[in-house]
N, C-alpha and C. Protein backbone atom coordinates (compact mmCIF):
# COMPACT_ATOMS: atom_id res chain seq x y z
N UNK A 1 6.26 24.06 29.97
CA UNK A 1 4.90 24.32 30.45
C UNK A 1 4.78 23.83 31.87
N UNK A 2 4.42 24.75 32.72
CA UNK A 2 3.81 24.23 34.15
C UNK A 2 2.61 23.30 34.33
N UNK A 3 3.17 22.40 34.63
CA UNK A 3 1.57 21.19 34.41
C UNK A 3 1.13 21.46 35.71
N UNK A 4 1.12 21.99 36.77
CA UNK A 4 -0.16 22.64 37.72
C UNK A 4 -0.63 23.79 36.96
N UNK A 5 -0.86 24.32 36.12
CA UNK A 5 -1.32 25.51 35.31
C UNK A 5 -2.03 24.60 34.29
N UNK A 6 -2.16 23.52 34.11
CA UNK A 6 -2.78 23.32 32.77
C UNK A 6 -3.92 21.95 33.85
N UNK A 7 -3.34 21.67 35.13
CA UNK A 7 -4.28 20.62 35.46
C UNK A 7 -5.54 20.73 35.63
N UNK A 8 -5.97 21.92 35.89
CA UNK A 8 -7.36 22.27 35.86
C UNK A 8 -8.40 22.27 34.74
N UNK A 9 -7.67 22.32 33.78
CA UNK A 9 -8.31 22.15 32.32
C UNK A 9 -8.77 20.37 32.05
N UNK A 10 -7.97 19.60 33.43
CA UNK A 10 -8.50 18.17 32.40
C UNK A 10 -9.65 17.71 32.28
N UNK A 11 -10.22 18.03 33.80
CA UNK A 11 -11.87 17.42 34.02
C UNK A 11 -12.29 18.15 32.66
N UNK A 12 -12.25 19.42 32.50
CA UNK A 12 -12.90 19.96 30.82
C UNK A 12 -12.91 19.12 29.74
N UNK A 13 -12.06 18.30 29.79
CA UNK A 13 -11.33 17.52 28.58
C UNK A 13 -12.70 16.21 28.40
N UNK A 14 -12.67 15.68 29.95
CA UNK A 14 -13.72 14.52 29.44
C UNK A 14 -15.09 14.41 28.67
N UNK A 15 -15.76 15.64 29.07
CA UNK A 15 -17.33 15.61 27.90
C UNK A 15 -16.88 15.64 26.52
N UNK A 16 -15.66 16.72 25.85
CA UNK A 16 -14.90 16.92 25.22
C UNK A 16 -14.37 15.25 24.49
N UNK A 17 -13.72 14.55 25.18
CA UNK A 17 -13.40 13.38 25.22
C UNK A 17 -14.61 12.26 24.36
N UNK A 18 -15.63 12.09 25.10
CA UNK A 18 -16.79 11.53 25.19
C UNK A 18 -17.76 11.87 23.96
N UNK A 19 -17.78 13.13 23.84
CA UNK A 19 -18.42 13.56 22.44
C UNK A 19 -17.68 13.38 21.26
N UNK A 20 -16.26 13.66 21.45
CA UNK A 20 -15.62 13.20 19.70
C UNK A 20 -15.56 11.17 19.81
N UNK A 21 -15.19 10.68 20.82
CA UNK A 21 -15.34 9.23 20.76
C UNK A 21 -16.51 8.71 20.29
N UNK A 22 -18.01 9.19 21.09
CA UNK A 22 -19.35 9.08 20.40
C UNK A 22 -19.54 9.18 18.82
N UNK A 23 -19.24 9.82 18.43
CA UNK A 23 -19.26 10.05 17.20
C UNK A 23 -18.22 9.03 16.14
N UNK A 24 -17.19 9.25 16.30
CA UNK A 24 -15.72 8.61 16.00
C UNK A 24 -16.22 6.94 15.57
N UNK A 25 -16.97 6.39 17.37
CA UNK A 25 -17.34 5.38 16.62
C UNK A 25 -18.28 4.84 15.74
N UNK A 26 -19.62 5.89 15.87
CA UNK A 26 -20.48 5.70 15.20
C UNK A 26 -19.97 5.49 13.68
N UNK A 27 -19.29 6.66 13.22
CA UNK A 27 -18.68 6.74 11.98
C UNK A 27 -18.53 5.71 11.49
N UNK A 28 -16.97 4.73 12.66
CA UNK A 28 -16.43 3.80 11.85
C UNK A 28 -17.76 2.22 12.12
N UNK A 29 -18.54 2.76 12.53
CA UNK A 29 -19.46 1.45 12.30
C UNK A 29 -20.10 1.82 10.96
N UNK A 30 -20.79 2.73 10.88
CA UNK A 30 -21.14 3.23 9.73
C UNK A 30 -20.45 2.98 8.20
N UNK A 31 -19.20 3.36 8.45
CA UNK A 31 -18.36 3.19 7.26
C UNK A 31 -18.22 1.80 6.92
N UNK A 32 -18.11 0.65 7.95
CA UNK A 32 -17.68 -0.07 7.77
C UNK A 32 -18.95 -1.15 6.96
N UNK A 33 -20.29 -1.10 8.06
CA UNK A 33 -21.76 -1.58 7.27
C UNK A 33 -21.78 -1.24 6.23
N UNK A 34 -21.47 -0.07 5.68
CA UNK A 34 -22.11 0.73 4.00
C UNK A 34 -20.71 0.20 3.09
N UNK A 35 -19.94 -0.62 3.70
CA UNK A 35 -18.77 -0.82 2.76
C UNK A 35 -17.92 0.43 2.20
N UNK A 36 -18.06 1.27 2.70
CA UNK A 36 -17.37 2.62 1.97
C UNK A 36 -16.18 2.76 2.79
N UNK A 37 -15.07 1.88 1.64
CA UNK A 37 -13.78 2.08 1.90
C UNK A 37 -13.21 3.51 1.72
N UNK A 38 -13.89 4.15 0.75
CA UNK A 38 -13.45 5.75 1.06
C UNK A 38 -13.17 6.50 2.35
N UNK A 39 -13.94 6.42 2.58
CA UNK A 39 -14.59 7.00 4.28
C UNK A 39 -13.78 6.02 5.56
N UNK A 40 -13.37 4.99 5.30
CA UNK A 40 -12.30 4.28 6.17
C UNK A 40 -11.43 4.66 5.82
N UNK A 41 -10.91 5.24 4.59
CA UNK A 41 -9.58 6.11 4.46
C UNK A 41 -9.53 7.21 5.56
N UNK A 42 -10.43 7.82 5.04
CA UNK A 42 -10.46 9.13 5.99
C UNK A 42 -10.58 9.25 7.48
N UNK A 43 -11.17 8.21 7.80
CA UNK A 43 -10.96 7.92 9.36
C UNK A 43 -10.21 7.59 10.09
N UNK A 44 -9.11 6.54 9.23
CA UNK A 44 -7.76 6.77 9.40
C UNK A 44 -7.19 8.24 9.77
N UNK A 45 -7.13 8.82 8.20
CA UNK A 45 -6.70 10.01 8.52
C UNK A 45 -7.57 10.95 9.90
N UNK A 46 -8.48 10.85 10.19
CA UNK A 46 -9.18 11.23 11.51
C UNK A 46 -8.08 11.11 12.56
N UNK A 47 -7.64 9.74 13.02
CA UNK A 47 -7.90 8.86 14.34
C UNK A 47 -5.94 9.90 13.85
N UNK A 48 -5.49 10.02 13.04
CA UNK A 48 -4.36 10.96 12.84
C UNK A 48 -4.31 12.10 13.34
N UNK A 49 -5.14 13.05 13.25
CA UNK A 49 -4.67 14.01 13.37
C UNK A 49 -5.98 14.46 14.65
N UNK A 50 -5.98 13.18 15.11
CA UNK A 50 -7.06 13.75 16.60
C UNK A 50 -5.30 13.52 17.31
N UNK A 51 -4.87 12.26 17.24
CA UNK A 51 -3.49 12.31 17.94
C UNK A 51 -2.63 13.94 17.90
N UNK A 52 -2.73 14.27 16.55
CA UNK A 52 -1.54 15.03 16.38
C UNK A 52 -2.21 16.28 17.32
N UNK A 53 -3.56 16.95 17.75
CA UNK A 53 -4.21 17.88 18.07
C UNK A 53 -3.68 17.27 19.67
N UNK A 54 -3.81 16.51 19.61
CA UNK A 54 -3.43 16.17 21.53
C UNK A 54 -1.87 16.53 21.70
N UNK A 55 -1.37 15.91 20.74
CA UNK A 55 0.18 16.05 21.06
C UNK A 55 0.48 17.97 20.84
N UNK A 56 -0.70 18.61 20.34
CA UNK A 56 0.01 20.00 20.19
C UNK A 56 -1.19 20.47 22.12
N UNK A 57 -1.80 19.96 21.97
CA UNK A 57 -2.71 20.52 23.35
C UNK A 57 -1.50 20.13 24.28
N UNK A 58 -1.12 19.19 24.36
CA UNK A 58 0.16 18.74 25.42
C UNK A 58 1.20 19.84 25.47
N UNK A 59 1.79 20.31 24.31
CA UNK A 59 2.77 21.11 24.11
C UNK A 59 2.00 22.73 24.79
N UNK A 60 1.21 22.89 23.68
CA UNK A 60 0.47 24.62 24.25
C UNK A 60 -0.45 24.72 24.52
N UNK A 61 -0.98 23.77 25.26
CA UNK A 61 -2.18 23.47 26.31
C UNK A 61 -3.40 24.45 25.15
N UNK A 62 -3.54 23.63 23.88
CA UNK A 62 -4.95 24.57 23.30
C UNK A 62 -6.41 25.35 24.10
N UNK A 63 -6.74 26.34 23.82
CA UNK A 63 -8.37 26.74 24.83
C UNK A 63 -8.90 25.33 24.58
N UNK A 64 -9.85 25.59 25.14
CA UNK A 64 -10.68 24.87 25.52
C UNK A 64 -11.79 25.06 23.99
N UNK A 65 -11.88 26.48 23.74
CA UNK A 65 -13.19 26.47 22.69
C UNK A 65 -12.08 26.31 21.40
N UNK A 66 -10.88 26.07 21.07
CA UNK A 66 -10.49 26.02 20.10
C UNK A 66 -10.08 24.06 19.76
N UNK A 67 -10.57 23.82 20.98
CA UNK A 67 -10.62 22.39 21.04
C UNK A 67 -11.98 21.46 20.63
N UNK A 68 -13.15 22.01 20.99
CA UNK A 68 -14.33 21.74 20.53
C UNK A 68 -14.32 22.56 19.35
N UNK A 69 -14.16 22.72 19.23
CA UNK A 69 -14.39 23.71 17.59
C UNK A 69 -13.56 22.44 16.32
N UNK A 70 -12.12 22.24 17.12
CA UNK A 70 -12.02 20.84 16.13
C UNK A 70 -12.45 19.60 16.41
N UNK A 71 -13.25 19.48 17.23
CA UNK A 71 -13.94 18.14 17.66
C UNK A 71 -15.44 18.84 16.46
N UNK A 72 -16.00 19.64 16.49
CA UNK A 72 -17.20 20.13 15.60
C UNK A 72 -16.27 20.02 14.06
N UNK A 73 -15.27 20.31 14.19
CA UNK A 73 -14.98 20.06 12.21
C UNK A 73 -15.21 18.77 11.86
N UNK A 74 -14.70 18.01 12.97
CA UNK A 74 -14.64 16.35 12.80
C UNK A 74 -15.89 16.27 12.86
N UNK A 75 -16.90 15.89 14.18
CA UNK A 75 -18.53 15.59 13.21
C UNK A 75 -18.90 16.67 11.81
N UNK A 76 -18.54 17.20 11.87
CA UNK A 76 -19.14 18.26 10.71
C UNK A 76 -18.59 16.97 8.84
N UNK A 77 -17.15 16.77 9.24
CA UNK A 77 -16.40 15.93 7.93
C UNK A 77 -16.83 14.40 8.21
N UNK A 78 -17.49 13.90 9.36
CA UNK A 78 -17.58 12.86 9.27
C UNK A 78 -19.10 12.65 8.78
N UNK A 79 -19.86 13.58 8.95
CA UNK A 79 -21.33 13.25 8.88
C UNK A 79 -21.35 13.74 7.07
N UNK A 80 -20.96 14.81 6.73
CA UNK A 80 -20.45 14.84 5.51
C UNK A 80 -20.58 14.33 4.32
N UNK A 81 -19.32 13.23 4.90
CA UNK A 81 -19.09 11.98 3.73
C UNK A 81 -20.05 10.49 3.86
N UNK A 82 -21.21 10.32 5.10
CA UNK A 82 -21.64 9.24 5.97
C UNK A 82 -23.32 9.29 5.97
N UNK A 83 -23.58 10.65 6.00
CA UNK A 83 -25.22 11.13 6.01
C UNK A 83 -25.95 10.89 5.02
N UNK A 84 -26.84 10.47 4.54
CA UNK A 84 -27.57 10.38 3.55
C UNK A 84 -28.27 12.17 2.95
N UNK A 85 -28.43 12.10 2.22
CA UNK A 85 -29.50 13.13 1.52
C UNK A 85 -30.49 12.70 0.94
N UNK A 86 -31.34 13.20 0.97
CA UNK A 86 -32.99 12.96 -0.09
C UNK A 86 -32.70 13.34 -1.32
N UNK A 87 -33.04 12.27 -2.41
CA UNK A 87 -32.67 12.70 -3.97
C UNK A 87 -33.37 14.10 -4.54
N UNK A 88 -34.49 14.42 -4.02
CA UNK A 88 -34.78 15.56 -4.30
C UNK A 88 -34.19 17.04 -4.29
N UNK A 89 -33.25 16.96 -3.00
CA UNK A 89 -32.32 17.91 -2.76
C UNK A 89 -30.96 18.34 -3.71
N UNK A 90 -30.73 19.53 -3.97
CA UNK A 90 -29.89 19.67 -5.21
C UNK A 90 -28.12 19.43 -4.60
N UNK A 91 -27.86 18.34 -5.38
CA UNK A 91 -26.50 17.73 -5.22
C UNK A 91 -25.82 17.81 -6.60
N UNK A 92 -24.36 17.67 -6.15
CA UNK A 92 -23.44 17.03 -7.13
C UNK A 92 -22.46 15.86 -6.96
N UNK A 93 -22.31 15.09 -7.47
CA UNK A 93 -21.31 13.94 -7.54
C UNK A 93 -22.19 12.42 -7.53
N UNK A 94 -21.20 11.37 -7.39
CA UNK A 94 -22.11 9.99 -7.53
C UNK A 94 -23.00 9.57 -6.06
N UNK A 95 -22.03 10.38 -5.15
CA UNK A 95 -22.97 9.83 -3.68
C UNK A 95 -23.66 11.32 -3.11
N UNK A 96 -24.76 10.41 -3.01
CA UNK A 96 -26.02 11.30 -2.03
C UNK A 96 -25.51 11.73 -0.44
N UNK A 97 -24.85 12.35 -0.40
CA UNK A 97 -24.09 12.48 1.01
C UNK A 97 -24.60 14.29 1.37
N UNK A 98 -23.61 14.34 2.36
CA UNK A 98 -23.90 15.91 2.77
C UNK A 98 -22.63 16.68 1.86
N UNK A 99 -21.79 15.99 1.70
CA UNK A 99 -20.83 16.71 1.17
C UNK A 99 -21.20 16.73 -0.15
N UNK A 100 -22.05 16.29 -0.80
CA UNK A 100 -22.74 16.53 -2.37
C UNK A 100 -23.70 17.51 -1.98
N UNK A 101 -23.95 18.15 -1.24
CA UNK A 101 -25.29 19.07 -1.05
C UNK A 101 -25.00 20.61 -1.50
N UNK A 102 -25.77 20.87 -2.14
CA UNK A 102 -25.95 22.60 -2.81
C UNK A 102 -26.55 23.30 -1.58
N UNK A 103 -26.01 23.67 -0.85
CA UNK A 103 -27.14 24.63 0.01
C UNK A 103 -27.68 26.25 -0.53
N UNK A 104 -26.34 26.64 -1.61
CA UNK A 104 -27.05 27.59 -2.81
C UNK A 104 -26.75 26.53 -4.14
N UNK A 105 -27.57 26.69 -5.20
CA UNK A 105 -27.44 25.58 -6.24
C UNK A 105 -26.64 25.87 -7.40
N UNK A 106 -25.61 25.18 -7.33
CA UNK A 106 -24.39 25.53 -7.89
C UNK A 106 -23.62 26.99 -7.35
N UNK A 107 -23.70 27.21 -6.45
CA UNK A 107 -22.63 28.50 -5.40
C UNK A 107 -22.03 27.83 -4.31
N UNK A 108 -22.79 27.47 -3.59
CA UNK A 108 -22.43 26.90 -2.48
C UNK A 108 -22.87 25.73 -1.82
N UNK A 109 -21.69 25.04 -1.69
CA UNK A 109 -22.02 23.63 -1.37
C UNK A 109 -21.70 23.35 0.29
N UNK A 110 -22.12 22.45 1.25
CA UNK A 110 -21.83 22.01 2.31
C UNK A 110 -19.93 21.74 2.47
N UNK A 111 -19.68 20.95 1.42
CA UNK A 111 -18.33 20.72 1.24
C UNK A 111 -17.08 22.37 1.74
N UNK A 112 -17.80 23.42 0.77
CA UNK A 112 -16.78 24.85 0.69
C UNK A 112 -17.24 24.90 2.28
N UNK A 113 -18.38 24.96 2.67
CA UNK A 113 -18.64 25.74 4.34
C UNK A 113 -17.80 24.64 5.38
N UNK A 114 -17.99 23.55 5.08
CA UNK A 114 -16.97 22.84 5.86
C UNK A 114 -15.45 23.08 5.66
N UNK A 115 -14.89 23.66 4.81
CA UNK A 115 -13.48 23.84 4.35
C UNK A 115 -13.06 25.24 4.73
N UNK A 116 -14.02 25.87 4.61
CA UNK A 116 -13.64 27.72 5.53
C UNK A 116 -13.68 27.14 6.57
N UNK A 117 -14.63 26.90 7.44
CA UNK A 117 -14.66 26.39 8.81
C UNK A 117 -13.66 26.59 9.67
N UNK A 118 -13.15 24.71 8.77
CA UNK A 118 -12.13 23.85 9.06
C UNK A 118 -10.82 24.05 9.16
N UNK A 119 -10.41 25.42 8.51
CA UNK A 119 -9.37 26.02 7.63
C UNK A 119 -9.06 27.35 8.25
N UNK A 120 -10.20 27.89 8.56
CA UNK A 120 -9.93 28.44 9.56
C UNK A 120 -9.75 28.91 10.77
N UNK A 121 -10.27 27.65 11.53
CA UNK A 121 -9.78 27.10 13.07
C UNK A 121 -8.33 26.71 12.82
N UNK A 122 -7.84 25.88 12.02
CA UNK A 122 -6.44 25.56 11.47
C UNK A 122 -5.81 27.13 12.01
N UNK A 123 -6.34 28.00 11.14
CA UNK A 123 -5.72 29.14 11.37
C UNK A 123 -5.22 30.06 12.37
N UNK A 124 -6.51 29.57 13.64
CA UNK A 124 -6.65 30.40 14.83
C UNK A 124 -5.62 29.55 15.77
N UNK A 125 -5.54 28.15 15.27
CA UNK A 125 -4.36 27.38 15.92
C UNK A 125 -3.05 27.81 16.05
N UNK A 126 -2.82 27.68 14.35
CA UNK A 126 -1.66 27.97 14.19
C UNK A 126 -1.21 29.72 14.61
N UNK A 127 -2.12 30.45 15.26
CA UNK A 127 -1.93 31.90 15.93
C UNK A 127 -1.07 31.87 17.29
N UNK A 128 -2.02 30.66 17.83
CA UNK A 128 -2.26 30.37 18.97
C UNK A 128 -0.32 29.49 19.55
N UNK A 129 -0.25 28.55 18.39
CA UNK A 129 0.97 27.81 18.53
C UNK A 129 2.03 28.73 18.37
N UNK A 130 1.91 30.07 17.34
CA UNK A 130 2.75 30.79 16.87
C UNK A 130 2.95 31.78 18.16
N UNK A 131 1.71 32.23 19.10
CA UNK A 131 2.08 33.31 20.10
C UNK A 131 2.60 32.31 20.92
N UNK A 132 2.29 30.88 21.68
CA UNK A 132 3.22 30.58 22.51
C UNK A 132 4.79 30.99 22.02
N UNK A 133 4.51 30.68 20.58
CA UNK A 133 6.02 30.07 20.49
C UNK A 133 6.81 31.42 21.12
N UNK A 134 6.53 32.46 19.83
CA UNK A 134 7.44 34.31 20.32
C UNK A 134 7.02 34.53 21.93
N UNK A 135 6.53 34.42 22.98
CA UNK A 135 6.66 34.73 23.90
C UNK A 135 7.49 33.63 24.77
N UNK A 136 7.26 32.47 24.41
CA UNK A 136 8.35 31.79 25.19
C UNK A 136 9.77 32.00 24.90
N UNK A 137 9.74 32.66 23.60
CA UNK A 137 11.09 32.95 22.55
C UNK A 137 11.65 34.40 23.29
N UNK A 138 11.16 35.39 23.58
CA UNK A 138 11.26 36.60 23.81
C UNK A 138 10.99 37.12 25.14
N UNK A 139 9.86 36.23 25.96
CA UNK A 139 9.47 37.06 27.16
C UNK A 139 8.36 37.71 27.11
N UNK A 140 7.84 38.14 25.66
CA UNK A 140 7.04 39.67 25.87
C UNK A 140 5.51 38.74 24.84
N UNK A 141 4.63 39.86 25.01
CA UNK A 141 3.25 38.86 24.43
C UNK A 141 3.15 39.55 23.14
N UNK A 142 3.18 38.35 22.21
CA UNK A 142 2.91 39.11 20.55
C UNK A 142 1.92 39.74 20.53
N UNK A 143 1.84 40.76 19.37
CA UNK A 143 0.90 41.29 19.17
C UNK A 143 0.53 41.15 17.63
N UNK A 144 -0.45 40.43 17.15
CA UNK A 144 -1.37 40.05 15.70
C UNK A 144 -1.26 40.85 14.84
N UNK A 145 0.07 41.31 14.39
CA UNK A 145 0.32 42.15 13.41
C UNK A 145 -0.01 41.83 12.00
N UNK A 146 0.06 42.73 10.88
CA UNK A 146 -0.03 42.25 9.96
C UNK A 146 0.63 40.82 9.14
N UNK A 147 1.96 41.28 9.92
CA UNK A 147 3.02 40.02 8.98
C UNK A 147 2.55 39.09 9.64
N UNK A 148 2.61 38.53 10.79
CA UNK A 148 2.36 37.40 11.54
C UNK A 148 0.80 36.89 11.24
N UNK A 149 -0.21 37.82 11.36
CA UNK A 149 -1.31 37.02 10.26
C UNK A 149 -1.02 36.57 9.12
N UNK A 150 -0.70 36.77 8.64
CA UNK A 150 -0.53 36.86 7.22
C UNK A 150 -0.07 35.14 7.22
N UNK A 151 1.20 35.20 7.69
CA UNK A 151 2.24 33.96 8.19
C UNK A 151 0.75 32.90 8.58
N UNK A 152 0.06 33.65 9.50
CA UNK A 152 -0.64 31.73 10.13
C UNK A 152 -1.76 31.68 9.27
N UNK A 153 -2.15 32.57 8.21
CA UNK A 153 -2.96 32.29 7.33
C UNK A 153 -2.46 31.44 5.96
N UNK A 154 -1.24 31.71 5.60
CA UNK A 154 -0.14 30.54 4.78
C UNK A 154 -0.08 29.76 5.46
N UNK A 155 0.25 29.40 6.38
CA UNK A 155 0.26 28.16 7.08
C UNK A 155 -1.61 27.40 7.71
N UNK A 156 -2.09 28.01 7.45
CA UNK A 156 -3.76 28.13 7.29
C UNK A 156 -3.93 26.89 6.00
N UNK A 157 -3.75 28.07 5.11
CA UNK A 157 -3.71 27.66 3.66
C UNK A 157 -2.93 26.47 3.20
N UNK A 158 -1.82 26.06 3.55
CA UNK A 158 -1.44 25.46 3.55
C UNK A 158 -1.50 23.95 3.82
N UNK A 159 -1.79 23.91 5.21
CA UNK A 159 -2.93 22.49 6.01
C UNK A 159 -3.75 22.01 4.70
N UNK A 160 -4.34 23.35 4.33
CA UNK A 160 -5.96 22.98 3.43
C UNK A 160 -5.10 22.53 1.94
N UNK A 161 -3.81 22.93 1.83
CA UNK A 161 -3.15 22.32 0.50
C UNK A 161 -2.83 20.62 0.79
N UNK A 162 -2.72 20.40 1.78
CA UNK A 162 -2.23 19.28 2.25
C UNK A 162 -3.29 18.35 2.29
N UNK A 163 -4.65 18.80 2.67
CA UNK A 163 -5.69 18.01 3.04
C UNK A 163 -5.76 17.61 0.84
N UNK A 164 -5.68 18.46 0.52
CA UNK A 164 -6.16 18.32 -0.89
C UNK A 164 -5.04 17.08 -1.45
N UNK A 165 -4.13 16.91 -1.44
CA UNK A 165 -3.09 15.72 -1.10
C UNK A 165 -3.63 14.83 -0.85
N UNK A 166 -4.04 15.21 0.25
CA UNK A 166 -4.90 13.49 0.88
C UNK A 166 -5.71 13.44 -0.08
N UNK A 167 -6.91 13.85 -0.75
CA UNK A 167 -8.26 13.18 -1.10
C UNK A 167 -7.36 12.94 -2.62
N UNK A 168 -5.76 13.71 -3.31
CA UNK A 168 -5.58 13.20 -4.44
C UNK A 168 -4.94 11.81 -4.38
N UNK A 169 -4.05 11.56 -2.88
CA UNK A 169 -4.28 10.18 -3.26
C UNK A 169 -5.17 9.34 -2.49
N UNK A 170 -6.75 9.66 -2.02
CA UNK A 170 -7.81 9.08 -2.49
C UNK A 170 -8.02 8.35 -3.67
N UNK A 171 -8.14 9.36 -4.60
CA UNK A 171 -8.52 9.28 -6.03
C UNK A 171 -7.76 8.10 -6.72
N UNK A 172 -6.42 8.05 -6.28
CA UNK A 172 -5.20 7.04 -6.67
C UNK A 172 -5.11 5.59 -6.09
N UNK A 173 -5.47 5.88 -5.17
CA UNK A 173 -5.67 4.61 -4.35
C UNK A 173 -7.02 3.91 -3.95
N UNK A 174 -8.43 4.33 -4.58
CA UNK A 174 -9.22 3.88 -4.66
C UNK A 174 -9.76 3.81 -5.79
N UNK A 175 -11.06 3.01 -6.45
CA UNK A 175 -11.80 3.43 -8.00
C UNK A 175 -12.70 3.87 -7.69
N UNK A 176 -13.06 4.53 -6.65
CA UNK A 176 -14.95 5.26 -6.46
C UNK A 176 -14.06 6.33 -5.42
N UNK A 177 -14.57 7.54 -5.75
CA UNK A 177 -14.32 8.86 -4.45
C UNK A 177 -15.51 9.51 -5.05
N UNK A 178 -15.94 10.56 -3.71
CA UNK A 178 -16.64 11.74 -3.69
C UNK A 178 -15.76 12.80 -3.93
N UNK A 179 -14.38 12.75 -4.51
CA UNK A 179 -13.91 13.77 -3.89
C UNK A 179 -14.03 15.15 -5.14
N UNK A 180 -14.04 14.71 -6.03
CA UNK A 180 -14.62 15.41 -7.35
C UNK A 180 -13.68 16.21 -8.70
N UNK A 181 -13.49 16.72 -9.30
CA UNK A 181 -12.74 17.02 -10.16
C UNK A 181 -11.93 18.28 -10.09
N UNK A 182 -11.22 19.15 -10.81
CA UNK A 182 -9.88 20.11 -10.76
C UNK A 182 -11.20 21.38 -9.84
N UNK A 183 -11.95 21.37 -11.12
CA UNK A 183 -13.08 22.99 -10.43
C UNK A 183 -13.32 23.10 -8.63
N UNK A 184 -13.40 22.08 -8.39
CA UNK A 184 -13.78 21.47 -6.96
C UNK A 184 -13.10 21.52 -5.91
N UNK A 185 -11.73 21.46 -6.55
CA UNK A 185 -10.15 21.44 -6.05
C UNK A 185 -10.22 22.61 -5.84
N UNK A 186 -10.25 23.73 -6.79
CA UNK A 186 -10.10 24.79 -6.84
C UNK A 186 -11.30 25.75 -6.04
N UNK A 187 -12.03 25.14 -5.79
CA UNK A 187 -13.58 25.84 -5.03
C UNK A 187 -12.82 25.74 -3.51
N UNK A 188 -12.35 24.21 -3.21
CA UNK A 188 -12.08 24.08 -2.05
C UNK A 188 -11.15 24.86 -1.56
N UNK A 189 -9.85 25.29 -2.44
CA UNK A 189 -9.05 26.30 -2.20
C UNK A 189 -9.27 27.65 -1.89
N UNK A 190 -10.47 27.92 -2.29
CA UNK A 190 -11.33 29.50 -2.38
C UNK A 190 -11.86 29.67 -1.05
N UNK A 191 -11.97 28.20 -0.96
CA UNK A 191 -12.93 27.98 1.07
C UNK A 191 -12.13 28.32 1.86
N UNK A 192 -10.68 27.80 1.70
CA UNK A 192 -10.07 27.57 2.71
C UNK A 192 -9.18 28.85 2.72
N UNK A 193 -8.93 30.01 1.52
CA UNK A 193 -9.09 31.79 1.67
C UNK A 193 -9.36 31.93 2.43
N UNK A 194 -11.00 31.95 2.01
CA UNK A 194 -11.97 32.86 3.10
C UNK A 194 -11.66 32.49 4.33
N UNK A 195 -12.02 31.21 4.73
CA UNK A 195 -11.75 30.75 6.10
C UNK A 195 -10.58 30.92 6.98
N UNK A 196 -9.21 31.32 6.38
CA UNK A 196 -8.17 31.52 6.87
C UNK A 196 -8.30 33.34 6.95
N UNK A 197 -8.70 34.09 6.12
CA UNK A 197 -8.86 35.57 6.30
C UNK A 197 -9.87 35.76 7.52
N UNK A 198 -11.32 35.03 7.36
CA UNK A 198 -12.14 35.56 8.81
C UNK A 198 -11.51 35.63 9.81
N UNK A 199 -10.64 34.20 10.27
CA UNK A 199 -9.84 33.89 11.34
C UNK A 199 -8.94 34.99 11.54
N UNK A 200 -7.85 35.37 11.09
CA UNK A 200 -7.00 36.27 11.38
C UNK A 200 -7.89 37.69 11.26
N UNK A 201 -9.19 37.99 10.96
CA UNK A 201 -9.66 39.09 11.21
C UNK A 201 -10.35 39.25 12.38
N UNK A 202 -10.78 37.84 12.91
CA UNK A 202 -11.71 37.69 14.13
C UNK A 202 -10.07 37.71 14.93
N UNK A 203 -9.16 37.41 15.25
CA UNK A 203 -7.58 36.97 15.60
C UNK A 203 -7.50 38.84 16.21
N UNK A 204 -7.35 39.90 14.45
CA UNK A 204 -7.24 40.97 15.18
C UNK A 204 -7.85 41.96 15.53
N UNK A 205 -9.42 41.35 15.72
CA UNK A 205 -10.45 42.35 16.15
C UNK A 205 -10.59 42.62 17.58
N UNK A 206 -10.11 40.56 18.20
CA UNK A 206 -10.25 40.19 19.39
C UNK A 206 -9.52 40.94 20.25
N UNK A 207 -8.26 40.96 19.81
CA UNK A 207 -7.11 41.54 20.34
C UNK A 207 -6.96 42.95 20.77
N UNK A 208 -7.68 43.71 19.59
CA UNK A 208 -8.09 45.46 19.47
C UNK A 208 -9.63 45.46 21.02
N UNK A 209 -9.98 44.40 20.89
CA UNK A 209 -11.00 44.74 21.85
C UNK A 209 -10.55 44.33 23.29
N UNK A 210 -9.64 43.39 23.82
CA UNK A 210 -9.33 42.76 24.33
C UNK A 210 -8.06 42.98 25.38
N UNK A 211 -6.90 43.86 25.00
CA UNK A 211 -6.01 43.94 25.17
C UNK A 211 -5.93 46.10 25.25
């Protein structure tokens, strides 16, 4: 990578910078007052894979909007598991959080819309990592074919198999989680479908309009 080609992007980086830190720490003050060692798990896992997103921006210099977009998953998962809800509002599980919230009652929960999202920015990444890669490989600029969606939507899907890993050993390594039972597991898997199909459809709509 030519780092005079990517230096112009850094000043971008600092509001960018400044808004996921704002938050980041609020969180871990938050987590830490309410005693919810759960949620210090996960912030761990946060302060992880904000590294690992830099170390791939370093490599294939990510856009800019595919960079705030995972700085928005992160407040989106941190406020989540951290926010209170009003008992009146229709939830499921032991904590009143956002991620217990029905926004349809029993269809759709805050949790599934955060997991398409999330799952499928994953997706538009892994497009994104996948076209550097074949054009630095070949010379010539991919084009969002069927197979190759397909490919960063398994690898989409996949992330979101992995995240499900994490909250199982949550479950193992703590005695209190939000994280919820097999149906839930399986809802979240349904999210992270959809969310990986929009992506590669928004991936080859862009492209048909674009190119």
């Amino acid at each position: 990578m030519n780092p005079s080609a990517s230096a112009p992007a850094k000043p971008r980086l600092l509001p960018l910078f400044a808004f996921t830190l704002a938050y980041m720490v609020l969180s871990i003050a938050a987590a830490i007052s309410a005693g919810n060692k759960e949620f210090i798990f996960y912030i761990v896992v946060m302060l992880i894979l904000i590294g690992v997103v830099s170390l791939l921006h370093w490599r294939v210099n990510l856009t800019s909007g595919l960079l705030w977009a995972m700085s928005m998953w992160g407040l989106l998962h941190m406020a989540g598991g951290l926010v209170p809800i009003p008992s009146w509002l229709p939830s499921e599980g032991e904590h009143s959080v956002l991620y217990s919230l029905w926004l349809i009652p029993h269809r759709l929960k805050y949790d599934q819309i955060v997991h398409a999202y999330g799952f499928g920015i994953t997706t538009m990444i892994c497009w994104h990592f996948l076209h550097h890669g074949l054009r630095d490989l070949t010379g010539n600029k991919p084009q969002p074919t069927f197979g190759l969606l397909v490919l960063c939507m398994a690898a989409g899907m996949g992330f979101g198999a992995l995240n499900e890993i994490v909250e199982f050993i949550a479950t193992l390594t703590m005695p209190s989680t939000n994280v919820g039972g097999y149906i839930n597991t399986g809802w979240d898997l349904v999210a992270n479908l959809v969310g990986s199909t929009l992506a590669a459809l928004m991936i080859r709509f862009r492209t048909k309009r674009y190119t």
